[in-house]
C-alpha atoms as a PDB file:
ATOM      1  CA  UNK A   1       0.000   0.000   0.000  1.00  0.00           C
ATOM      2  CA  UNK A   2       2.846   2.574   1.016  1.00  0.00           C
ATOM      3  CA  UNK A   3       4.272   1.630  -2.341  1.00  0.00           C
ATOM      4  CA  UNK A   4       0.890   2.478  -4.293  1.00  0.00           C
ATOM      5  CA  UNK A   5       0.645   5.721  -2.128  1.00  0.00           C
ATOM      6  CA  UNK A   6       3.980   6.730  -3.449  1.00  0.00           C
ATOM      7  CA  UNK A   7       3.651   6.190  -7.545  1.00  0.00           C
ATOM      8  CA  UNK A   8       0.116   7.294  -7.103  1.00  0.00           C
ATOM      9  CA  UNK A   9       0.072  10.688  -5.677  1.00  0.00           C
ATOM     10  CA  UNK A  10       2.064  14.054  -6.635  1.00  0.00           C
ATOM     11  CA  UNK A  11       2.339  17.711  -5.449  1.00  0.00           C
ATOM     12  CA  UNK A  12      -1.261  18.000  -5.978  1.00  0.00           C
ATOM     13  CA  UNK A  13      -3.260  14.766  -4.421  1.00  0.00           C
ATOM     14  CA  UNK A  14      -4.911  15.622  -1.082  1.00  0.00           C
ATOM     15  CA  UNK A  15      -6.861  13.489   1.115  1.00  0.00           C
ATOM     16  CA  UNK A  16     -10.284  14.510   2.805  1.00  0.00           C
ATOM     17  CA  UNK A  17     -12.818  12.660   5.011  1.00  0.00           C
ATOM     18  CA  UNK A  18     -16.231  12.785   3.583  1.00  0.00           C
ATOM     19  CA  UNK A  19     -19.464  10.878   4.400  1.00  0.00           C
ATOM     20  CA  UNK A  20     -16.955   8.726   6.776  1.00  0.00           C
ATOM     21  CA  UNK A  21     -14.790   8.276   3.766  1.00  0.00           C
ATOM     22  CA  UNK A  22     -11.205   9.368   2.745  1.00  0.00           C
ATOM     23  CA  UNK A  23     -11.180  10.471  -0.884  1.00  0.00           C
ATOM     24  CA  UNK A  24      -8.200  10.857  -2.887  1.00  0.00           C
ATOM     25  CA  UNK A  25      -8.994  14.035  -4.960  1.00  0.00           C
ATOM     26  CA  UNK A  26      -6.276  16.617  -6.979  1.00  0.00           C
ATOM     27  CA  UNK A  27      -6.830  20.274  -7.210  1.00  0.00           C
ATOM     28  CA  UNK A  28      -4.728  22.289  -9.878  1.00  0.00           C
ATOM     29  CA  UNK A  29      -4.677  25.213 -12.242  1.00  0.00           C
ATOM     30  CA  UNK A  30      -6.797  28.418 -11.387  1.00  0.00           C
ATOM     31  CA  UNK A  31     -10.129  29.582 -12.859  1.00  0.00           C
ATOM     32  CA  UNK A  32     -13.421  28.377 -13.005  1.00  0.00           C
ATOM     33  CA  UNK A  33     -14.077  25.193 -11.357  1.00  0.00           C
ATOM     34  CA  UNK A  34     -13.738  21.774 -13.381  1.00  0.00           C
ATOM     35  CA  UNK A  35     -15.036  18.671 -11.570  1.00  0.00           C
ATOM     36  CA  UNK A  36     -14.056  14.875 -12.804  1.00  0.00           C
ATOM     37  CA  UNK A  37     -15.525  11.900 -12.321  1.00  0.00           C
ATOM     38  CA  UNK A  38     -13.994   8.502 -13.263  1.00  0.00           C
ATOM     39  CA  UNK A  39     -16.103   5.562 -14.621  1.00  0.00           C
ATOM     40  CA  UNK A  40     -16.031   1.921 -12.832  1.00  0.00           C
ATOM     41  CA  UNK A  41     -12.643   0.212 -12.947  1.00  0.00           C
ATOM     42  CA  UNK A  42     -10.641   3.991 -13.212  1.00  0.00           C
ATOM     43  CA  UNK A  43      -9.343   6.633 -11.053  1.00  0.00           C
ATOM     44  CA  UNK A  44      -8.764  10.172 -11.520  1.00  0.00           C
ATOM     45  CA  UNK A  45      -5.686   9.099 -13.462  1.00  0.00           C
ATOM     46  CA  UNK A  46      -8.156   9.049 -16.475  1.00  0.00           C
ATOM     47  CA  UNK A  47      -8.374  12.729 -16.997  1.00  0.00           C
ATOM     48  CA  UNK A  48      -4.052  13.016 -16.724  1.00  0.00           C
ATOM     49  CA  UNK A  49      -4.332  14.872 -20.015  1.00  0.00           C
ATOM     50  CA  UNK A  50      -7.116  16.492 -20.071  1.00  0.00           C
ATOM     51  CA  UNK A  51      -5.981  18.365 -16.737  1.00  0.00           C
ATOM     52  CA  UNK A  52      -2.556  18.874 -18.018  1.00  0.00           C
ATOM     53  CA  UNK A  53      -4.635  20.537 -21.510  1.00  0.00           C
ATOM     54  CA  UNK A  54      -7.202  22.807 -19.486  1.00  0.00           C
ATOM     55  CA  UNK A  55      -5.498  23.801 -16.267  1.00  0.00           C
ATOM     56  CA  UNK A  56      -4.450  26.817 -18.134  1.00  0.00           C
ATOM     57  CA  UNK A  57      -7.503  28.434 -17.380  1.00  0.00           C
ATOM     58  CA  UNK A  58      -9.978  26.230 -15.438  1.00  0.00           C
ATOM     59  CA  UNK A  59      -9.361  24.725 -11.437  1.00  0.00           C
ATOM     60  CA  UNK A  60      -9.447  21.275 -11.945  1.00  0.00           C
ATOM     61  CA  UNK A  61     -10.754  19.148  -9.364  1.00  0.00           C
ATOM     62  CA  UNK A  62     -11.069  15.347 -10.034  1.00  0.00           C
ATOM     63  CA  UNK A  63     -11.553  12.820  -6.992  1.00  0.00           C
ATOM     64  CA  UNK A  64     -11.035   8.650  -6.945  1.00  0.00           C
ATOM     65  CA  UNK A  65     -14.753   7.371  -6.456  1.00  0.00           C
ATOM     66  CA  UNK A  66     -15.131   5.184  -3.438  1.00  0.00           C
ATOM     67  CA  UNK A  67     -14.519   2.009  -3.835  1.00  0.00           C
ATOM     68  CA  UNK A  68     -11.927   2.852  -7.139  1.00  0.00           C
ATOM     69  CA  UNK A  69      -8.266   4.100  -6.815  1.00  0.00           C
ATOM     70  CA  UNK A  70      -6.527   5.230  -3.734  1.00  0.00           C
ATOM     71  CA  UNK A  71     -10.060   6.206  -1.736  1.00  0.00           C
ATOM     72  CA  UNK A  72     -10.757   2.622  -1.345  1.00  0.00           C
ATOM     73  CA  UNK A  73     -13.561   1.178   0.038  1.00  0.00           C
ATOM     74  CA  UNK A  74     -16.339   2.837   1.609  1.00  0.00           C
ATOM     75  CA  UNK A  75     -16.841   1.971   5.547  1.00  0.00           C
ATOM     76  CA  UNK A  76     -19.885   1.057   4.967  1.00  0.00           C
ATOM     77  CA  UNK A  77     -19.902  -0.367   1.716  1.00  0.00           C
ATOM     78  CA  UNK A  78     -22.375   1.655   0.462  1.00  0.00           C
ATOM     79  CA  UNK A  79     -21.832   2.045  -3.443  1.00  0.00           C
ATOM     80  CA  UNK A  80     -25.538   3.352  -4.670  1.00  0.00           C
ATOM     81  CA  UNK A  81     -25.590   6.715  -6.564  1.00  0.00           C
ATOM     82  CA  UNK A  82     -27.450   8.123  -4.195  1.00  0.00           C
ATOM     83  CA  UNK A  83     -24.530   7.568  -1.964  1.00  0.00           C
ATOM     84  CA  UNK A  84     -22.098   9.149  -4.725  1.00  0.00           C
ATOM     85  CA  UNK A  85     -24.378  11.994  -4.976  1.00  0.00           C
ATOM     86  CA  UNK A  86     -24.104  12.555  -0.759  1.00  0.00           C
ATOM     87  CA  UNK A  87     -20.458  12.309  -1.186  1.00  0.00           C
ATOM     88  CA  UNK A  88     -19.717  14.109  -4.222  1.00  0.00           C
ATOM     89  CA  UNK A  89     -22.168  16.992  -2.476  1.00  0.00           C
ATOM     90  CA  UNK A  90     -20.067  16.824   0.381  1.00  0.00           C
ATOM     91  CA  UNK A  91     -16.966  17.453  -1.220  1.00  0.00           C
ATOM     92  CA  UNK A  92     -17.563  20.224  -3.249  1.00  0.00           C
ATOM     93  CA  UNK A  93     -19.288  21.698   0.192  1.00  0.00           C
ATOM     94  CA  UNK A  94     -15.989  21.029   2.072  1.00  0.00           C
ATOM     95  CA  UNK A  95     -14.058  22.796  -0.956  1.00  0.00           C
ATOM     96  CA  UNK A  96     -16.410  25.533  -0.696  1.00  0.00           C
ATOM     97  CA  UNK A  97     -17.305  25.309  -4.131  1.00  0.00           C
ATOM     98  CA  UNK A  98     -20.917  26.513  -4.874  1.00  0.00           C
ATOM     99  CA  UNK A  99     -21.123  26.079  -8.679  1.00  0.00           C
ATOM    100  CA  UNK A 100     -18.915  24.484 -11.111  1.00  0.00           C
ATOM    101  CA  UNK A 101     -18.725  22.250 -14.327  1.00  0.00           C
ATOM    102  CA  UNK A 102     -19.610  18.683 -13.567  1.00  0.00           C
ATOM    103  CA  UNK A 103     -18.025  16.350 -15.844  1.00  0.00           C
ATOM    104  CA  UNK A 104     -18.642  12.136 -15.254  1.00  0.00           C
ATOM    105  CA  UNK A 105     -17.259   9.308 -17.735  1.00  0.00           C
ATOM    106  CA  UNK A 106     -19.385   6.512 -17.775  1.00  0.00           C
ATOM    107  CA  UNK A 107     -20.248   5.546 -14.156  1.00  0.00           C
ATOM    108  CA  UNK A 108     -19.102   9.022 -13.341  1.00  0.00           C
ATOM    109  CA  UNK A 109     -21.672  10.306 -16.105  1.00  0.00           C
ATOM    110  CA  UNK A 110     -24.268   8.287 -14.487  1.00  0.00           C
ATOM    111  CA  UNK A 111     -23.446  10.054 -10.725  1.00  0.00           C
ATOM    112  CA  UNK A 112     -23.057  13.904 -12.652  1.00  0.00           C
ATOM    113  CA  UNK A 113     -26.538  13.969 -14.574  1.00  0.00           C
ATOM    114  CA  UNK A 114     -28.484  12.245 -11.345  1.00  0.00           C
ATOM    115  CA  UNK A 115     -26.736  15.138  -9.491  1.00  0.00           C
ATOM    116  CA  UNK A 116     -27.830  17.778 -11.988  1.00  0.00           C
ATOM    117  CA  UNK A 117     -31.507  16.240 -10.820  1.00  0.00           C
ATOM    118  CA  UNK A 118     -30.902  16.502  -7.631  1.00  0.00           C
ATOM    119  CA  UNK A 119     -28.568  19.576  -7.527  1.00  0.00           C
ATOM    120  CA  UNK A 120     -29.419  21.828 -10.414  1.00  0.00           C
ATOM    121  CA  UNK A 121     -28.219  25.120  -8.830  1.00  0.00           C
ATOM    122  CA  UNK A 122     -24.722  23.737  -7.769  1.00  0.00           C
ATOM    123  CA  UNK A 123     -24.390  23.288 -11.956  1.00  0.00           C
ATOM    124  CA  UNK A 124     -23.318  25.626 -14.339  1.00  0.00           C
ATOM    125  CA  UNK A 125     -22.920  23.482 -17.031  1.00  0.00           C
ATOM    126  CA  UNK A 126     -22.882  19.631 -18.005  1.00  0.00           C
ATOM    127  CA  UNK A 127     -20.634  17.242 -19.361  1.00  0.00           C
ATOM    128  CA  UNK A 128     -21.024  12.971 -19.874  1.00  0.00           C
ATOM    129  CA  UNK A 129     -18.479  11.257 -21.454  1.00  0.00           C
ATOM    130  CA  UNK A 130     -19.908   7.916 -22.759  1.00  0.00           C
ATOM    131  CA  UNK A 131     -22.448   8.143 -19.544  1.00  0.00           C
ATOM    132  CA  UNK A 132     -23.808   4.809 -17.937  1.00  0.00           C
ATOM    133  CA  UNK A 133     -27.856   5.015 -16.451  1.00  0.00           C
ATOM    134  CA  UNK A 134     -29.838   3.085 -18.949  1.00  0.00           C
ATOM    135  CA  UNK A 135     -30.234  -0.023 -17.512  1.00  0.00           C
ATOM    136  CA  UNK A 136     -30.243  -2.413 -20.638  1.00  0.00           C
ATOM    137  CA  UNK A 137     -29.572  -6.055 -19.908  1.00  0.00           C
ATOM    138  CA  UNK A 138     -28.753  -6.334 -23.612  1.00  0.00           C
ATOM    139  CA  UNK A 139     -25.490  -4.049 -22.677  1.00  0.00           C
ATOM    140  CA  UNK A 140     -23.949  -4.597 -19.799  1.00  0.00           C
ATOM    141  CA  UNK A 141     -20.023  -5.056 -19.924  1.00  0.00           C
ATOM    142  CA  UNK A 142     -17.760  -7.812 -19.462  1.00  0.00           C
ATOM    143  CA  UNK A 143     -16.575  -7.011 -15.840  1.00  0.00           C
ATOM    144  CA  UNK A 144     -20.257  -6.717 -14.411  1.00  0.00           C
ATOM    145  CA  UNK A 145     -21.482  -9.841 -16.677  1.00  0.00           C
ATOM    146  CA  UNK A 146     -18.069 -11.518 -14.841  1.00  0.00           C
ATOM    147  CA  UNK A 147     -18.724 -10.294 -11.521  1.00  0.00           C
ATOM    148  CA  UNK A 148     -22.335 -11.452 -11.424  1.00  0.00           C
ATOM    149  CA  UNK A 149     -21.189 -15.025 -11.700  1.00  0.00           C
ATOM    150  CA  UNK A 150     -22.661 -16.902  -8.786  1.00  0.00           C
ATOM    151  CA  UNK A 151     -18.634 -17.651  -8.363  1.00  0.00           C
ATOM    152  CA  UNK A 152     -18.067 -14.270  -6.322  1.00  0.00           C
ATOM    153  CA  UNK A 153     -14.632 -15.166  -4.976  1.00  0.00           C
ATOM    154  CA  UNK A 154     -13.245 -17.125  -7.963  1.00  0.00           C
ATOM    155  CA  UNK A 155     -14.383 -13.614  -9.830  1.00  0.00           C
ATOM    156  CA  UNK A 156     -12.206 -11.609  -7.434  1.00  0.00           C
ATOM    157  CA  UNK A 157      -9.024 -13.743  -7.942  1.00  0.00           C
ATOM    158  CA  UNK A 158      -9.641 -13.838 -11.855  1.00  0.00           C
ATOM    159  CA  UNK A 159     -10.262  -9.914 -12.119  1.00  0.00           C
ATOM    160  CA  UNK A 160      -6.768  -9.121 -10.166  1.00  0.00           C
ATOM    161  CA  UNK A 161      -4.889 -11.056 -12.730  1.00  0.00           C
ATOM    162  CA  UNK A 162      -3.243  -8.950 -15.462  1.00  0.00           C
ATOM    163  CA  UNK A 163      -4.280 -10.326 -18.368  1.00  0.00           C
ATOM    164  CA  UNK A 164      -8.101 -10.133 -17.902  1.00  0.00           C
ATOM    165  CA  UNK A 165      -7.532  -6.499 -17.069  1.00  0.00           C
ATOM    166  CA  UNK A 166      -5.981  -6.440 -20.118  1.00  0.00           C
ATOM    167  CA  UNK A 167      -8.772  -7.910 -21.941  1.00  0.00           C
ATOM    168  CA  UNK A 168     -10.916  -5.231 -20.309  1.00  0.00           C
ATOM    169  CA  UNK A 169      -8.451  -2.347 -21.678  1.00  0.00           C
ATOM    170  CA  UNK A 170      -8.780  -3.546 -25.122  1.00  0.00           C
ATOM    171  CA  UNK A 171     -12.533  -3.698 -25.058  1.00  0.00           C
ATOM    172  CA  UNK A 172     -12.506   0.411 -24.555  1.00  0.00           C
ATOM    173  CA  UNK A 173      -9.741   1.091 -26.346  1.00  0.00           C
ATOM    174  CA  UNK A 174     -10.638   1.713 -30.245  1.00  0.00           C
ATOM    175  CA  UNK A 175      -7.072   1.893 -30.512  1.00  0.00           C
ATOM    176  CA  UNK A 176      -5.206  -1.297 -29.747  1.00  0.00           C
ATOM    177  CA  UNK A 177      -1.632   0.486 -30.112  1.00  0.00           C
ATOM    178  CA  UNK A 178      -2.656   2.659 -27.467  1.00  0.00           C
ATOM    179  CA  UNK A 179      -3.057   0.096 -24.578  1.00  0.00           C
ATOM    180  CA  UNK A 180       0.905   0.261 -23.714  1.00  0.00           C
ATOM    181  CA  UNK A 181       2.372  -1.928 -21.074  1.00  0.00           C
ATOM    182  CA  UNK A 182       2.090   1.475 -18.891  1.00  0.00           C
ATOM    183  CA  UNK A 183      -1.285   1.931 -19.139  1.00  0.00           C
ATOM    184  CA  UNK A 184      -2.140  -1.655 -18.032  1.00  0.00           C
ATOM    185  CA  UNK A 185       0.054  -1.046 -15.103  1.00  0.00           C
ATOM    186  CA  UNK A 186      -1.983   1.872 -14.036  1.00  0.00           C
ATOM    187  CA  UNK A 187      -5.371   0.244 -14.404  1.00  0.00           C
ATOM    188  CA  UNK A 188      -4.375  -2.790 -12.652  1.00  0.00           C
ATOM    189  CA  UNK A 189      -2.271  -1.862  -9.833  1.00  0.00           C
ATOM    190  CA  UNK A 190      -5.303   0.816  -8.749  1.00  0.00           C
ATOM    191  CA  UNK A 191      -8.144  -1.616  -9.531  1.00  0.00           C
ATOM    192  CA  UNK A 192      -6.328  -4.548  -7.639  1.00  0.00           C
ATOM    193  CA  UNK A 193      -5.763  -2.342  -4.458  1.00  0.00           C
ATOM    194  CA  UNK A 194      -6.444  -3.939  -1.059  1.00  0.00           C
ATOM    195  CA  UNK A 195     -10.501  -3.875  -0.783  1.00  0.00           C
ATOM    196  CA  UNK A 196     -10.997  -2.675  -4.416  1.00  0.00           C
ATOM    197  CA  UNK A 197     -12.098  -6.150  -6.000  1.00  0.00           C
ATOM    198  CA  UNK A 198     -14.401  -6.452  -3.157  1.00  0.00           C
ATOM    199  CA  UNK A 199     -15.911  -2.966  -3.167  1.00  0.00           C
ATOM    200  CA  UNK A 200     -16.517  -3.576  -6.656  1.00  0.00           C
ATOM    201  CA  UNK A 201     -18.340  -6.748  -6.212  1.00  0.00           C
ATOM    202  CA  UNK A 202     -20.587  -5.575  -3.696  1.00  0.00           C
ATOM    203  CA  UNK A 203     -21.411  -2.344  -6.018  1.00  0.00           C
ATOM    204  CA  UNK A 204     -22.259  -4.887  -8.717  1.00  0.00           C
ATOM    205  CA  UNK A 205     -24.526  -7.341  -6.812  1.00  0.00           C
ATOM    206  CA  UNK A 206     -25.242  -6.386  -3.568  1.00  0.00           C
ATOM    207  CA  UNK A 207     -26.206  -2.307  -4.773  1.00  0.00           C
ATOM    208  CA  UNK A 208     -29.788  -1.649  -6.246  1.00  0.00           C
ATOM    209  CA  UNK A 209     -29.706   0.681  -8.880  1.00  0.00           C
ATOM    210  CA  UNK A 210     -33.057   2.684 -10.473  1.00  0.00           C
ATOM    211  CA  UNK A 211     -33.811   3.403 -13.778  1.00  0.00           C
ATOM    212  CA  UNK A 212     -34.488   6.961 -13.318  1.00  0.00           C
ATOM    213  CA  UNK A 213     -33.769   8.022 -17.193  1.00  0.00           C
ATOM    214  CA  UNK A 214     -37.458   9.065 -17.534  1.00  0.00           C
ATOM    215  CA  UNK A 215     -36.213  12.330 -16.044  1.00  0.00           C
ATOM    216  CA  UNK A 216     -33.700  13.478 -17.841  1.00  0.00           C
ATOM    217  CA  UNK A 217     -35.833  15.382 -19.551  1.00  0.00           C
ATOM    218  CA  UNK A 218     -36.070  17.910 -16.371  1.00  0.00           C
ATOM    219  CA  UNK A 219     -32.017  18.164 -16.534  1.00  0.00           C
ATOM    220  CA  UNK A 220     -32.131  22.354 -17.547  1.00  0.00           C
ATOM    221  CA  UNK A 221     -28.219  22.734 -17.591  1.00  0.00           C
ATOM    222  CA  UNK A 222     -26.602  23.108 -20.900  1.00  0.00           C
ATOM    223  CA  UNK A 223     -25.083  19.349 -21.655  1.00  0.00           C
ATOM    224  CA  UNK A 224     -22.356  18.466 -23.756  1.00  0.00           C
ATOM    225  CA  UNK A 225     -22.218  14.689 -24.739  1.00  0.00           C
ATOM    226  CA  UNK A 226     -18.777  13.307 -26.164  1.00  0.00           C
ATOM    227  CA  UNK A 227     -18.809   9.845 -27.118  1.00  0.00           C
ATOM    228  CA  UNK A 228     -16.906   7.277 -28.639  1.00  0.00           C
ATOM    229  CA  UNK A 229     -18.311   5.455 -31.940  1.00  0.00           C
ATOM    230  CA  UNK A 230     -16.366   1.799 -31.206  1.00  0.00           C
ATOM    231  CA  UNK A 231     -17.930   2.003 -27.550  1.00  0.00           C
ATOM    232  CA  UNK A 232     -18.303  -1.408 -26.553  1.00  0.00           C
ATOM    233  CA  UNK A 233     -19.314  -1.037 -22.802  1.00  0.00           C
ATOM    234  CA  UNK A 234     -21.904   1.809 -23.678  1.00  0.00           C
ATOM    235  CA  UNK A 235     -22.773   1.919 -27.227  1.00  0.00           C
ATOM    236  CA  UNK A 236     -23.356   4.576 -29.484  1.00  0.00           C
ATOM    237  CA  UNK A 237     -27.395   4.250 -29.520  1.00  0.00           C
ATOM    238  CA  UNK A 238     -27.341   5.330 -25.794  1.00  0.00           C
ATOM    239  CA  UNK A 239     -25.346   8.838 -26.422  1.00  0.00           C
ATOM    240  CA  UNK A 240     -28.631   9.514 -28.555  1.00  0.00           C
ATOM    241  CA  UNK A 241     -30.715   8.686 -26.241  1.00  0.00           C
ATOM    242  CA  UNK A 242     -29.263  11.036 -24.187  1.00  0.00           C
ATOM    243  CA  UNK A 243     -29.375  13.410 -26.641  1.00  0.00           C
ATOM    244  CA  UNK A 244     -33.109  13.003 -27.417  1.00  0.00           C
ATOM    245  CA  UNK A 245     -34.264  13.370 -23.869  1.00  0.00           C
ATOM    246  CA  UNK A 246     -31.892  16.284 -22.293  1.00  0.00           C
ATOM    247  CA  UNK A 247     -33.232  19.182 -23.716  1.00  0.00           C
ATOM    248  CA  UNK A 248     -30.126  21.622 -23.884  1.00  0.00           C
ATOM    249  CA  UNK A 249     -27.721  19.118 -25.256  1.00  0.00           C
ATOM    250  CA  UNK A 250     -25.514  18.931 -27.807  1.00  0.00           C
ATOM    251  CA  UNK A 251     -23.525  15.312 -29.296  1.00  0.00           C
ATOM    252  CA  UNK A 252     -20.095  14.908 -30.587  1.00  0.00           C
ATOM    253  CA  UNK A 253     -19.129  11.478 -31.739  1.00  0.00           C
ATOM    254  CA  UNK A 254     -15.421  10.465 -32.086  1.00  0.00           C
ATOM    255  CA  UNK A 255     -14.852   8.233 -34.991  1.00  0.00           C
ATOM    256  CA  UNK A 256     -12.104   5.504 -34.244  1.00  0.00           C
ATOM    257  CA  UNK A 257     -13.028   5.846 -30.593  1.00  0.00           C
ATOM    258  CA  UNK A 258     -13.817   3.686 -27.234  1.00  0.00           C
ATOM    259  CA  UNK A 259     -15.421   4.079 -24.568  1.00  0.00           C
ATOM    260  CA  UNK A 260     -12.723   6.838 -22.774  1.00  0.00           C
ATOM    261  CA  UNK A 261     -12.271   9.525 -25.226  1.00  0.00           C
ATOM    262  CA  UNK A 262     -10.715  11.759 -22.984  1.00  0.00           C
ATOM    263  CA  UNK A 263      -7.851   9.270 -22.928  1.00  0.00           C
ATOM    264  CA  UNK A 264      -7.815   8.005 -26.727  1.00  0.00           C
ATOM    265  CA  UNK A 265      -8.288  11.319 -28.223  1.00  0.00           C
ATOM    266  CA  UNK A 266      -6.965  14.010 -25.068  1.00  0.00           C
ATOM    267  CA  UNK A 267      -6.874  16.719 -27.175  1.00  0.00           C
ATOM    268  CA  UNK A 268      -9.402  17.091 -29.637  1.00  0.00           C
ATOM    269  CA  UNK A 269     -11.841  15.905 -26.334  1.00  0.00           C
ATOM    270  CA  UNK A 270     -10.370  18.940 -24.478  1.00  0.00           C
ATOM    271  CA  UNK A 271     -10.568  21.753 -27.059  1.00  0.00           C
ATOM    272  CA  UNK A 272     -14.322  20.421 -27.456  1.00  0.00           C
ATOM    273  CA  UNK A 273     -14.575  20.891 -23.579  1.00  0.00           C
ATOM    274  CA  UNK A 274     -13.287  24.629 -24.071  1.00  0.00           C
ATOM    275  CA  UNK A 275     -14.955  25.337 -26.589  1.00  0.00           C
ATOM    276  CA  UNK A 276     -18.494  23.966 -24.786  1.00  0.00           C
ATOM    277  CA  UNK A 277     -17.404  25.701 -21.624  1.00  0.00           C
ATOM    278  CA  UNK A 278     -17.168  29.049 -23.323  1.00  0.00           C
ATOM    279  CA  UNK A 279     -19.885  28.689 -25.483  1.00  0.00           C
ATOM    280  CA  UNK A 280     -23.245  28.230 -25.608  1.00  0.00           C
ATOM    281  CA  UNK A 281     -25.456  24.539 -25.136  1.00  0.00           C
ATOM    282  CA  UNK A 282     -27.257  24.485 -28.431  1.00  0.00           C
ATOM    283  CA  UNK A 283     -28.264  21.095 -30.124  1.00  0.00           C
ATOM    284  CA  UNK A 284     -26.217  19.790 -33.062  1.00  0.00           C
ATOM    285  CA  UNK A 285     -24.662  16.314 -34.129  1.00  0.00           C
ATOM    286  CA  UNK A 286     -20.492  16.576 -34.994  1.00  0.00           C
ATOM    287  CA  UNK A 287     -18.340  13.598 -36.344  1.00  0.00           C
ATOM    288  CA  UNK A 288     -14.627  13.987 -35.546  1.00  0.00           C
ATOM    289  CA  UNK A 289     -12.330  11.555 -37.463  1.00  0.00           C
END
């Protein structure tokens, strides 16, 4: 663990007790507030680039999810959204942050446009990155399909191993020359953190989840959705769905893309973010190659 802390934190990661829980955030560059949120088997770590792109002009704030990278598991082992929500509420509340940017890829788009619901005057303005919340049995992804084997513990050992986290990595990257031996380090070493495997199977079958899509039409914030055309955990059909019930939001679709755009494609992702942040929320369809 000391050894994790060590090639896992920098200059910038803090520690802060929230909701009885010790989240692993970073806080850099100056501006208006920019909050991350990482999808299931990720950590902060996922938007590297993008904060290295916009910290120019925007405070980046990005946190490790509980039960994901170097927060760990949650005392209770409480991993509903509604518990995200509580948490990511408290946070911003202990950063004194009263309105910001929310940005969430996949489960992390699934916890950012419930909190728009819940939260609409903390938002300025709304980003989802290949966003989970439709609950489609038709889609779910490998790890969840694997972890809801009635084989729980055999599940835990075979998720740890390196090679099926590889498999995983190549599912969401588009780009197969782009999952280096580094990047499967990263993934792996985080995911496969003491209490991580477990947290992650007691999210999966133990957590009940509600399909509360119906209301996304009352979502008022101006929504940006970026997606990823070769998404294999959340395919494309869902970013329109999105698009047809959120009534302020505008789609652009990254040819040659997975399911983390912000890591296949960093820039082009980020000047879109700029560009959205500055501008204005209108509706429109753009293909990026």
């Amino acid at each position: 663990m000391d050894e994790i802390l060590i090639k896992y934190t920098n200059e910038y990661s803090r520690f802060v007790v929230v909701d009885g829980t010790m989240i692993h955030y970073r806080d850099e560059g100056n501006g208006y507030p920019l909050v991350l949120l990482h999808g299931a088997f990720s950590s902060l770590q996922t938007f590297d680039e993008w904060t290295s792109i916009l910290k120019d002009e925007f405070r980046i704030l990005r946190i490790d999810l509980p039960g994901f990278g170097l927060t760990g598991r949650h005392p209770c082992d409480e991993y509903s959204i509604e518990t995200h929500i509580r948490i990511l509420k408290g946070f911003l509340d202990v950063m004194r942050i009263d309105r910001c940017v929310l940005c969430g890829s996949s489960l992390g788009g699934w916890i950012a446009w419930e909190f728009a619901l819940k939260y609409p005057n903390r938002l300025r303005k709304l980003l989802l990155v290949d966003a989970a919340g439709f609950l489609d049995r038709e889609s779910i992804p490998l790890p969840f399909r694997m972890a809801r084997t009635p084989f729980a513990n055999r599940v835990v050992r075979m998720v740890v191993r390196k090679n099926i986290m590889e498999q995983f990595l190549r599912q969401v990257y588009s780009s197969q020359e782009k999952v280096t031996e580094e990047l499967l380090e990263r993934y792996y070493e985080l995911f496969s953190r003491e209490g991580n495997p477990d947290a992650f199977l007691i999210m999966v079958n133990k957590t009940a989840y509600r399909d509360n899509t119906h209301r996304l039409k009352d979502i008022r914030v101006p929504t940006l959705l970026i997606w990823g055309e070769d998404d294999n955990w959340i395919p494309l059909k869902f970013a329109h769905e999105f698009l047809n019930e959120i009534p302020k939001a505008r789609l652009v679709i990254y040819e040659n893309v997975g399911h983390l755009p912000m890591e296949e494609e960093p820039e082009d992702t980020a000047l879109e973010v700029r560009r959205f942040i500055h501008g204005g929320g209108e509706q429109s369809n753009l293909f990026y190659s």
